[in-house]
Each structure stands twice: as structure tokens, then as C-alpha cells.
PDB file of N, CA and C in Angstrom:
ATOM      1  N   UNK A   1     -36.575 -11.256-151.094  1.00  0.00           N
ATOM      2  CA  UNK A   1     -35.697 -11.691-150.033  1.00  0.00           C
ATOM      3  C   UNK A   1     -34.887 -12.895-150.499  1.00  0.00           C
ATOM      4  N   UNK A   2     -33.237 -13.362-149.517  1.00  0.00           N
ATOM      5  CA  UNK A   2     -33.022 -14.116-150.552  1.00  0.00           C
ATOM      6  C   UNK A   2     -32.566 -15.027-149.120  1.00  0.00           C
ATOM      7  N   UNK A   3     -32.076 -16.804-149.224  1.00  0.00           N
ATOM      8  CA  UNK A   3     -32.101 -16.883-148.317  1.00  0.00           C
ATOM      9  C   UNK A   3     -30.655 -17.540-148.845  1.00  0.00           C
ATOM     10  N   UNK A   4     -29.856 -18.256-147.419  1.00  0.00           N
ATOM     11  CA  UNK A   4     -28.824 -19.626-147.486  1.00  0.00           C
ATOM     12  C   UNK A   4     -28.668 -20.329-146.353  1.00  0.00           C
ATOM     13  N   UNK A   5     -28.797 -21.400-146.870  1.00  0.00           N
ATOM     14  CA  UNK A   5     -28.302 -22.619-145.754  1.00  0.00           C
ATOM     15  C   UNK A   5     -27.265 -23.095-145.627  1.00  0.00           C
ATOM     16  N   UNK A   6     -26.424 -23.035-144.578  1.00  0.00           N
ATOM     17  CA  UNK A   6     -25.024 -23.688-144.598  1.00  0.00           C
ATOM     18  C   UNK A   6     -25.402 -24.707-143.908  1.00  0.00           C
ATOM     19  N   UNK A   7     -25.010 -26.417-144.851  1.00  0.00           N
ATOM     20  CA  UNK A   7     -24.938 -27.457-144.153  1.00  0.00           C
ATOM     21  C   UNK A   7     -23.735 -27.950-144.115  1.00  0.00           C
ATOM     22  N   UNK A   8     -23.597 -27.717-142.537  1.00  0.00           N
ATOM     23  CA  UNK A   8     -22.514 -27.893-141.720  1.00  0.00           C
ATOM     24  C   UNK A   8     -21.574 -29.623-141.536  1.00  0.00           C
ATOM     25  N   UNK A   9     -21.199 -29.638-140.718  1.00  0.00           N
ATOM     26  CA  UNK A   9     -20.464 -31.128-140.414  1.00  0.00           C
ATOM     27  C   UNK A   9     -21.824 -31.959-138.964  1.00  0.00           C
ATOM     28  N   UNK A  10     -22.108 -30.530-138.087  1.00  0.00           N
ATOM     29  CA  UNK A  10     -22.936 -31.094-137.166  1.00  0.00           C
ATOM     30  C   UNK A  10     -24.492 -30.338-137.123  1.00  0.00           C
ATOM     31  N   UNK A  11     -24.837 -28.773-138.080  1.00  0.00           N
ATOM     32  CA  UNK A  11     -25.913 -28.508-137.824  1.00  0.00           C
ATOM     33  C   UNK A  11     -26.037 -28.015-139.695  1.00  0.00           C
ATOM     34  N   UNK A  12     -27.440 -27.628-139.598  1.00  0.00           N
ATOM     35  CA  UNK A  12     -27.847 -26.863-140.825  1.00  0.00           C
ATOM     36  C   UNK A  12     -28.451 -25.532-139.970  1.00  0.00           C
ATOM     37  N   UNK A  13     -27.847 -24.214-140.805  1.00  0.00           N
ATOM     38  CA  UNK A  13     -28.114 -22.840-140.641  1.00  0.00           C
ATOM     39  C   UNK A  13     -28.864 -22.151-141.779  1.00  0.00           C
ATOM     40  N   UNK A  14     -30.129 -22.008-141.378  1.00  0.00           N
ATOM     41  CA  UNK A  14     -30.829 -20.768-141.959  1.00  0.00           C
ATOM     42  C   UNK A  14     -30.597 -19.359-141.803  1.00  0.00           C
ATOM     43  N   UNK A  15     -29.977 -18.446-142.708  1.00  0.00           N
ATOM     44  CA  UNK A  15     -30.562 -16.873-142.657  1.00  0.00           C
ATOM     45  C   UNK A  15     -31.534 -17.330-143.829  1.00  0.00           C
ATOM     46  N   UNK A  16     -32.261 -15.566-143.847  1.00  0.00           N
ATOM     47  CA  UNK A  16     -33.001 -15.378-144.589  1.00  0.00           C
ATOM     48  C   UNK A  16     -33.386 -13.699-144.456  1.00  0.00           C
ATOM     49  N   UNK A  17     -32.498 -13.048-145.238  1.00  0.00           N
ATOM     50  CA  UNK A  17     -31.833 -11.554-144.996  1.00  0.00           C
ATOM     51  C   UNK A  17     -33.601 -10.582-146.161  1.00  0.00           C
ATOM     52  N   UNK A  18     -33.826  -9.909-145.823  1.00  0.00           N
ATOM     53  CA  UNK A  18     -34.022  -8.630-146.754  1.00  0.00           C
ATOM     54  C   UNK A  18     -33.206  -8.396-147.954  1.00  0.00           C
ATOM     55  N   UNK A  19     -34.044  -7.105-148.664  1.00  0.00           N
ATOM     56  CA  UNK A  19     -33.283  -6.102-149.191  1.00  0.00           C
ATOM     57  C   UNK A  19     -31.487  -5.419-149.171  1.00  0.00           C
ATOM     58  N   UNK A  20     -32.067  -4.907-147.986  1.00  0.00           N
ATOM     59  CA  UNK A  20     -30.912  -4.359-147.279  1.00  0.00           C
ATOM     60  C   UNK A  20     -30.162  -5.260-146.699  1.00  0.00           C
ATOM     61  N   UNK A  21     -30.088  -6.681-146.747  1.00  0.00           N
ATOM     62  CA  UNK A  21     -29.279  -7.549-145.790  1.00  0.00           C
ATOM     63  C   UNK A  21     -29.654  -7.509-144.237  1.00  0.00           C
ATOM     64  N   UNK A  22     -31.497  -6.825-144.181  1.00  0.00           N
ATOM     65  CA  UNK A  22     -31.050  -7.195-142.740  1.00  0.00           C
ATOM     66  C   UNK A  22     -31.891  -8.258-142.156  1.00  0.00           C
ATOM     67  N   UNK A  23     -31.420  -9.469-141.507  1.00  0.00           N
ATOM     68  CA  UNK A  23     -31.650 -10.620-141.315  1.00  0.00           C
ATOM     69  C   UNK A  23     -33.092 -10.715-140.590  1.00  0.00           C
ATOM     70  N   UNK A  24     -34.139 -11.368-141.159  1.00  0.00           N
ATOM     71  CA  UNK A  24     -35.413 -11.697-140.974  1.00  0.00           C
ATOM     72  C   UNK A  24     -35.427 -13.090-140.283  1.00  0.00           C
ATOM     73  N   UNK A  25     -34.969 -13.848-140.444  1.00  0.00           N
ATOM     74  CA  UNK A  25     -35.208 -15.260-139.816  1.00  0.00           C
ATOM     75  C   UNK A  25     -34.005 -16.006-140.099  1.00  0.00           C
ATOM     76  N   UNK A  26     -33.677 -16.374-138.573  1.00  0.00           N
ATOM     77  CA  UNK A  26     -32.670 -17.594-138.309  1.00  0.00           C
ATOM     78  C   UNK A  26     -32.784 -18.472-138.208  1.00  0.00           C
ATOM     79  N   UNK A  27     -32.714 -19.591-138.766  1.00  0.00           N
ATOM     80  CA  UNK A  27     -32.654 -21.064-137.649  1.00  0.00           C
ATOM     81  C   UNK A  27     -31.187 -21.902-137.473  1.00  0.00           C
ATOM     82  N   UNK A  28     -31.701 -23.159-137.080  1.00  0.00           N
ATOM     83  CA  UNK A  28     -30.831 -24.312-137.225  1.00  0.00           C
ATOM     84  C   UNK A  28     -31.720 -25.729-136.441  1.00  0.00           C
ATOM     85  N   UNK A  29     -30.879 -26.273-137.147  1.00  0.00           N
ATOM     86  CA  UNK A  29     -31.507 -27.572-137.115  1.00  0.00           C
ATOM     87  C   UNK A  29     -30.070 -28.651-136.974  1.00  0.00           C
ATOM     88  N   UNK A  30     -29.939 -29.225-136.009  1.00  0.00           N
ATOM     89  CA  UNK A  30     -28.991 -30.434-135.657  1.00  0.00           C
ATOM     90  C   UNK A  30     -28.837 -31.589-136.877  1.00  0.00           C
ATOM     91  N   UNK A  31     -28.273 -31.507-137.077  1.00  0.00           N
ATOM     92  CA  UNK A  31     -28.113 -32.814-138.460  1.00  0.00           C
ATOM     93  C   UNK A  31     -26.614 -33.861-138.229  1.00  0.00           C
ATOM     94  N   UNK A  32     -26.081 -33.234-137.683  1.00  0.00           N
ATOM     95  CA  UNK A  32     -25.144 -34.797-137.219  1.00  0.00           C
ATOM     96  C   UNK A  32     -24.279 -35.482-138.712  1.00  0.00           C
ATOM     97  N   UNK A  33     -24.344 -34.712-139.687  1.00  0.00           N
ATOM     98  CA  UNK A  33     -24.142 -34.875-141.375  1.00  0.00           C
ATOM     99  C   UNK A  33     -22.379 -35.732-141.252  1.00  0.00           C
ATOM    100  N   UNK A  34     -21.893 -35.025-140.224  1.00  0.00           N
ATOM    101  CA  UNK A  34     -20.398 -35.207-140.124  1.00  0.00           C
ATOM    102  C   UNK A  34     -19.959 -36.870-139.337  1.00  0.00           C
ATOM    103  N   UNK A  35     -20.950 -37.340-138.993  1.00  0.00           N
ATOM    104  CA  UNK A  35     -20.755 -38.630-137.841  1.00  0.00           C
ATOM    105  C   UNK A  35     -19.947 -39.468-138.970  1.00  0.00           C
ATOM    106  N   UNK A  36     -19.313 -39.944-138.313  1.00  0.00           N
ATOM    107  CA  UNK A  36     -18.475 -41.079-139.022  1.00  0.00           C
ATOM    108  C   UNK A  36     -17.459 -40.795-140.586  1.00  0.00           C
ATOM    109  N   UNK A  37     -17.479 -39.377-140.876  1.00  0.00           N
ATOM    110  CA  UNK A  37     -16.862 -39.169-142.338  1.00  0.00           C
ATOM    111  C   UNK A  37     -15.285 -39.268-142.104  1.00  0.00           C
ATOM    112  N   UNK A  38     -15.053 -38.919-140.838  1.00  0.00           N
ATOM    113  CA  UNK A  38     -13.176 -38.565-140.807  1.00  0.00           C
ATOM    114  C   UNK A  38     -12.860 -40.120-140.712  1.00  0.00           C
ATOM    115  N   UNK A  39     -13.339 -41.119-140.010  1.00  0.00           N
ATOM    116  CA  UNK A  39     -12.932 -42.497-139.689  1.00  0.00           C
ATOM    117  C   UNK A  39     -13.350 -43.436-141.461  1.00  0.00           C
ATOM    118  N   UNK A  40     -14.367 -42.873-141.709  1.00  0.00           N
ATOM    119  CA  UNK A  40     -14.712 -43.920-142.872  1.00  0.00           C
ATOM    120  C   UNK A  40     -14.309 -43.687-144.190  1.00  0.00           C
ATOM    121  N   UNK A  41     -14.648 -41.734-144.364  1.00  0.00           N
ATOM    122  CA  UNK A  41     -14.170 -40.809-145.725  1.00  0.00           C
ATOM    123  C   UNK A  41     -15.481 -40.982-146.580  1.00  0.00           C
ATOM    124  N   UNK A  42     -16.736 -41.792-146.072  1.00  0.00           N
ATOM    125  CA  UNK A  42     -18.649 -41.696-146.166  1.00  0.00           C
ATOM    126  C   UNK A  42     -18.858 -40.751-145.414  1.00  0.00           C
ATOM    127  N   UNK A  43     -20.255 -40.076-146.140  1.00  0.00           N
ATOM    128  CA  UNK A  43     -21.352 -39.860-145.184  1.00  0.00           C
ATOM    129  C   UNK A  43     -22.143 -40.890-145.241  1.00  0.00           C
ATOM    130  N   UNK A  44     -22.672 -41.438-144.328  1.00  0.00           N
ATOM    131  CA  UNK A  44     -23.704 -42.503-144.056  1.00  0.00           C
ATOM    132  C   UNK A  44     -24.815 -42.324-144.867  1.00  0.00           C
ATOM    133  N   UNK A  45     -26.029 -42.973-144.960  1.00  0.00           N
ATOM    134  CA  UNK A  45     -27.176 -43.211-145.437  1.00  0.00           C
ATOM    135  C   UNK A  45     -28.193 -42.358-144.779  1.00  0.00           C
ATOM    136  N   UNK A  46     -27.722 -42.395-143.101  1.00  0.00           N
ATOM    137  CA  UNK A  46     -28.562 -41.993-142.076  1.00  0.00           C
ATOM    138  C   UNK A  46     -28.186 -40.543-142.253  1.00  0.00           C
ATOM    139  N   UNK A  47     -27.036 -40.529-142.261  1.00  0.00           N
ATOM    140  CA  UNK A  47     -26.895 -38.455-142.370  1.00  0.00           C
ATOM    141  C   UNK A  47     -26.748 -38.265-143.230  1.00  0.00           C
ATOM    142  N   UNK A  48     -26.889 -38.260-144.520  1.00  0.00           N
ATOM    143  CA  UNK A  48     -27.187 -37.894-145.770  1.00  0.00           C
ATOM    144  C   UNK A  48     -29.025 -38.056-145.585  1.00  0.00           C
ATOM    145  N   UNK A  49     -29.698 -38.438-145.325  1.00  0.00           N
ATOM    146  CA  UNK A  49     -31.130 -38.340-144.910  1.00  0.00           C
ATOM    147  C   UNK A  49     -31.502 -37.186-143.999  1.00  0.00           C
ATOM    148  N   UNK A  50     -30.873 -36.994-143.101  1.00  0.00           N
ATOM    149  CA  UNK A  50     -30.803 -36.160-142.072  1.00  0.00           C
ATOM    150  C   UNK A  50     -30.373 -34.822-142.584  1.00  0.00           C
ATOM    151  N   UNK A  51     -29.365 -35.001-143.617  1.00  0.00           N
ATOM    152  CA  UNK A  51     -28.908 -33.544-144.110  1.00  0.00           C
ATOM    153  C   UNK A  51     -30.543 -33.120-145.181  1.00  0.00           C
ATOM    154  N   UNK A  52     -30.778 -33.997-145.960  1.00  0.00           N
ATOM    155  CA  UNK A  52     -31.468 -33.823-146.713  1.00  0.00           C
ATOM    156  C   UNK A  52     -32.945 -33.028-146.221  1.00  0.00           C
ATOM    157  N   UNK A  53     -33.112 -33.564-144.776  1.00  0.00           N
ATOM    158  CA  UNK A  53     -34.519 -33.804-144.285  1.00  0.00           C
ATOM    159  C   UNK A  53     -34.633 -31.741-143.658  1.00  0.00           C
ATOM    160  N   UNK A  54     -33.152 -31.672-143.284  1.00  0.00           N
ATOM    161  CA  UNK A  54     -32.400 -30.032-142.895  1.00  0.00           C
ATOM    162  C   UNK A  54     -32.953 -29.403-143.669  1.00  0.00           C
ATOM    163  N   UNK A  55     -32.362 -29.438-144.734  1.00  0.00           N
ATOM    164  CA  UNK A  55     -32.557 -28.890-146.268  1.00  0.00           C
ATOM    165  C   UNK A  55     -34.028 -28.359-146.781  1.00  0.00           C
ATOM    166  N   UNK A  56     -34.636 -29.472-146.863  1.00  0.00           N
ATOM    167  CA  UNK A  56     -35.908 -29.728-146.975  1.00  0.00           C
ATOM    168  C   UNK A  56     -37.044 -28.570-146.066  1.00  0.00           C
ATOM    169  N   UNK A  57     -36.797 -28.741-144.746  1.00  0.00           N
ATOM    170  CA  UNK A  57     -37.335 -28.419-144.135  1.00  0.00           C
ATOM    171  C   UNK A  57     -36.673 -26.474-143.808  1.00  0.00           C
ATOM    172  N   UNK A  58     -35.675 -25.860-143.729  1.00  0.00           N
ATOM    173  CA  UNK A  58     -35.021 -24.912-143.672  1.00  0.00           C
ATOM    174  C   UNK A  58     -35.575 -24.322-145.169  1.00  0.00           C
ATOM    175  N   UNK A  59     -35.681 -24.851-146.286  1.00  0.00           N
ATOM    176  CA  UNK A  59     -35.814 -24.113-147.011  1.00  0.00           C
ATOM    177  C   UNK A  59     -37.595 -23.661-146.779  1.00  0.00           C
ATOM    178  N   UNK A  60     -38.847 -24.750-146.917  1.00  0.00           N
ATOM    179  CA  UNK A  60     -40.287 -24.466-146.515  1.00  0.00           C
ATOM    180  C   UNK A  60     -39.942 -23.245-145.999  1.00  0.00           C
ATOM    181  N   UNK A  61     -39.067 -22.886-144.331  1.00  0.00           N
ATOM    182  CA  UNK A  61     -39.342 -22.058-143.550  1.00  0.00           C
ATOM    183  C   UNK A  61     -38.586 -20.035-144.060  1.00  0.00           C
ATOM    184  N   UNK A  62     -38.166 -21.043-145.208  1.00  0.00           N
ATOM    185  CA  UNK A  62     -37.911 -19.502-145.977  1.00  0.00           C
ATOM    186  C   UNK A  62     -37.856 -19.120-146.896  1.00  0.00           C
ATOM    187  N   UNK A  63     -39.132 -19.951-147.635  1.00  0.00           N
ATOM    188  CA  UNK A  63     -40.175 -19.855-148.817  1.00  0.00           C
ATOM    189  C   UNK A  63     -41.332 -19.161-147.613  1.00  0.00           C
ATOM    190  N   UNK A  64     -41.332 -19.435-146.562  1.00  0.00           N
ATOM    191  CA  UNK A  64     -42.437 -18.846-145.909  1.00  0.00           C
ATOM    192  C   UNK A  64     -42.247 -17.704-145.236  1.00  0.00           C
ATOM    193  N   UNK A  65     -40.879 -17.646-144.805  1.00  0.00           N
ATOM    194  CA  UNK A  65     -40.373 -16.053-144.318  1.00  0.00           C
ATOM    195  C   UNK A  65     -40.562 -14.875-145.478  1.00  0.00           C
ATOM    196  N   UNK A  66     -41.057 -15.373-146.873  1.00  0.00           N
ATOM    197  CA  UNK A  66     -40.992 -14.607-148.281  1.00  0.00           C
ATOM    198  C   UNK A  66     -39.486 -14.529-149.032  1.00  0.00           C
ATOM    199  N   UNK A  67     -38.652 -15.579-149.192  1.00  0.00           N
ATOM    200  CA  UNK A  67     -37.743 -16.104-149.843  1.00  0.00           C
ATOM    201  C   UNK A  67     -38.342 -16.421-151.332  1.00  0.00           C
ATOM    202  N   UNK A  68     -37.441 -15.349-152.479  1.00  0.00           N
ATOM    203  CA  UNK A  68     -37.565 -15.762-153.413  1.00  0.00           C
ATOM    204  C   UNK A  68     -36.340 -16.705-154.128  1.00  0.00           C
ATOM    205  N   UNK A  69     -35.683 -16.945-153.415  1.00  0.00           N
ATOM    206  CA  UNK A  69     -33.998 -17.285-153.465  1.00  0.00           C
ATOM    207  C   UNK A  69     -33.661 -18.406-152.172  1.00  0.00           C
ATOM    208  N   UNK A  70     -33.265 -19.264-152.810  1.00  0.00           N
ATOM    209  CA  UNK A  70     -32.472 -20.148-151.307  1.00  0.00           C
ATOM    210  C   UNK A  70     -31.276 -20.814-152.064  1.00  0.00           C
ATOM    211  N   UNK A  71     -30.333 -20.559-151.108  1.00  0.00           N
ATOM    212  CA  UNK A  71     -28.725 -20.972-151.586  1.00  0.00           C
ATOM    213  C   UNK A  71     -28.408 -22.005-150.673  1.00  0.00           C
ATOM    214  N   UNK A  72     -28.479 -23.230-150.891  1.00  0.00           N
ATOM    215  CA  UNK A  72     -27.350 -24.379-150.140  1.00  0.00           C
ATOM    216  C   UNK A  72     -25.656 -24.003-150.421  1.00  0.00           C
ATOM    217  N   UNK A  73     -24.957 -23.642-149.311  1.00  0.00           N
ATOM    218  CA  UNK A  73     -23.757 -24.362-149.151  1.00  0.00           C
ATOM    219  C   UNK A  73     -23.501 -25.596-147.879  1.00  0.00           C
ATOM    220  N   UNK A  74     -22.458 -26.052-148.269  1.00  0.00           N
ATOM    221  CA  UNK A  74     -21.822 -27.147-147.802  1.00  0.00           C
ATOM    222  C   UNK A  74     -20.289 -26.686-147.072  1.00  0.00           C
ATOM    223  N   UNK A  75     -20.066 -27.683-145.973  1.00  0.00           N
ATOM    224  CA  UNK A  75     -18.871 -27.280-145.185  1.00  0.00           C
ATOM    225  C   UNK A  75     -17.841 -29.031-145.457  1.00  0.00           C
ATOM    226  N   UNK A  76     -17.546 -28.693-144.487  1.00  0.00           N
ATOM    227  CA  UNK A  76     -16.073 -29.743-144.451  1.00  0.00           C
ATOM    228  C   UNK A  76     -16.646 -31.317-144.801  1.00  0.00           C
ATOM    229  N   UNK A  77     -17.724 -31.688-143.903  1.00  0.00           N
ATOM    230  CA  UNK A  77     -18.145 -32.956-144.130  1.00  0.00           C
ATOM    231  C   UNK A  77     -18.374 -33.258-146.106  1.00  0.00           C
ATOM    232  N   UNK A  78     -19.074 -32.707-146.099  1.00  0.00           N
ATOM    233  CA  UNK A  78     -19.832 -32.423-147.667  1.00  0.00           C
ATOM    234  C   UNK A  78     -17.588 -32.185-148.372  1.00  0.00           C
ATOM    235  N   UNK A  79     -17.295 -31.607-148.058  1.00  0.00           N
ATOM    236  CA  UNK A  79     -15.809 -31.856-149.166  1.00  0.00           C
ATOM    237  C   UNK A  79     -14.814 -32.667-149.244  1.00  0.00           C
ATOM    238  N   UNK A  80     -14.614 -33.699-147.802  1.00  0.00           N
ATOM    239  CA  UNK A  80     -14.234 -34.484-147.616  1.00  0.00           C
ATOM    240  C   UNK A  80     -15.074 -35.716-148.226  1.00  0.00           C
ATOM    241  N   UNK A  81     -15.659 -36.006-147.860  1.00  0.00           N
ATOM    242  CA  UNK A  81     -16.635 -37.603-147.894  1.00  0.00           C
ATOM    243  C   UNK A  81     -16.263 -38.020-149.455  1.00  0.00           C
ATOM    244  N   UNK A  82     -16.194 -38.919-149.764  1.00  0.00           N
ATOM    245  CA  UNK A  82     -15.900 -39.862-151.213  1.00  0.00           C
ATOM    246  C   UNK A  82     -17.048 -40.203-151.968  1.00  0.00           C
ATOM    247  N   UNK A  83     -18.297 -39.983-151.140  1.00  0.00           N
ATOM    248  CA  UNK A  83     -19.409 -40.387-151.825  1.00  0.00           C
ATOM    249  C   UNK A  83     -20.699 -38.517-151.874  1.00  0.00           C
TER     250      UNK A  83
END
């Protein structure tokens, strides 16, 4: 099985698909990653922790769904920010 996380500007998204692509486990998890990047052109300390903690935790849950594969992508916050 293979999985990906899209970490977003305001949440992190788990699939975690089969064989066939057909989707075994969803989540999400609120991460807030995006607070302050358009005004400052940072991600903070606090949501870069918060993204991390997403991450962290989204992947466990699909190493445990039977994920032999987990793919992080990144959205707008993550291509904007300077740091």
C-alpha cells in the first residue's frame, strides 16, 4: 500500500490507497502551517512544529493502515515562505 500527505497552508491530509487505488484510510489533522506566511514571507517556529508534529503523526497512522510508502507534499505555504 502506498500512502501521501498533503501539507496544506491550514490542514495536513492523509490517504492511504491499496493496490488498486482504492482508498483505505483518510485523515486530517489541523496544522495552521500557513498563519502569518503572507504578512511576514516565515513560517513560524510554532507552525513549522505543528506541521512537523502532522507529519509525524499521519505518517505512524499509515505505517499502521500497512503503508509501505509515504509521500509528503507541500502546498502554497511551504512555496512561498523564505525560510
Amino acid at each position: 500500500m502506498k500512502a501521501v500527505i498533503d501539507l496544506g497552508s491550514n490542514s495536513a491530509l492523509l490517504l492511504v490507497a491499496d493496490e488498486e487505488q482504492k482508498p483505505v484510510l483518510e485523515e486530517s489533522i489541523i496544522t495552521g502551517l500557513g498563519r502569518g506566511v503572507k504578512a511576514t514571507g516565515l513560517l513560524s517556529e510554532e507552525a513549522m512544529s505543528d506541521g512537523l508534529t502532522a507529519i509525524q503523526e499521519l505518517t505512524r497512522q499509515a505505517r499502521s493502515a500497512g503503508a509501505d510508502q509515504v509521500e509528503v507534499v507541500a502546498t502554497m505555504a511551504m512555496r512561498i515562505a523564505k525560510n
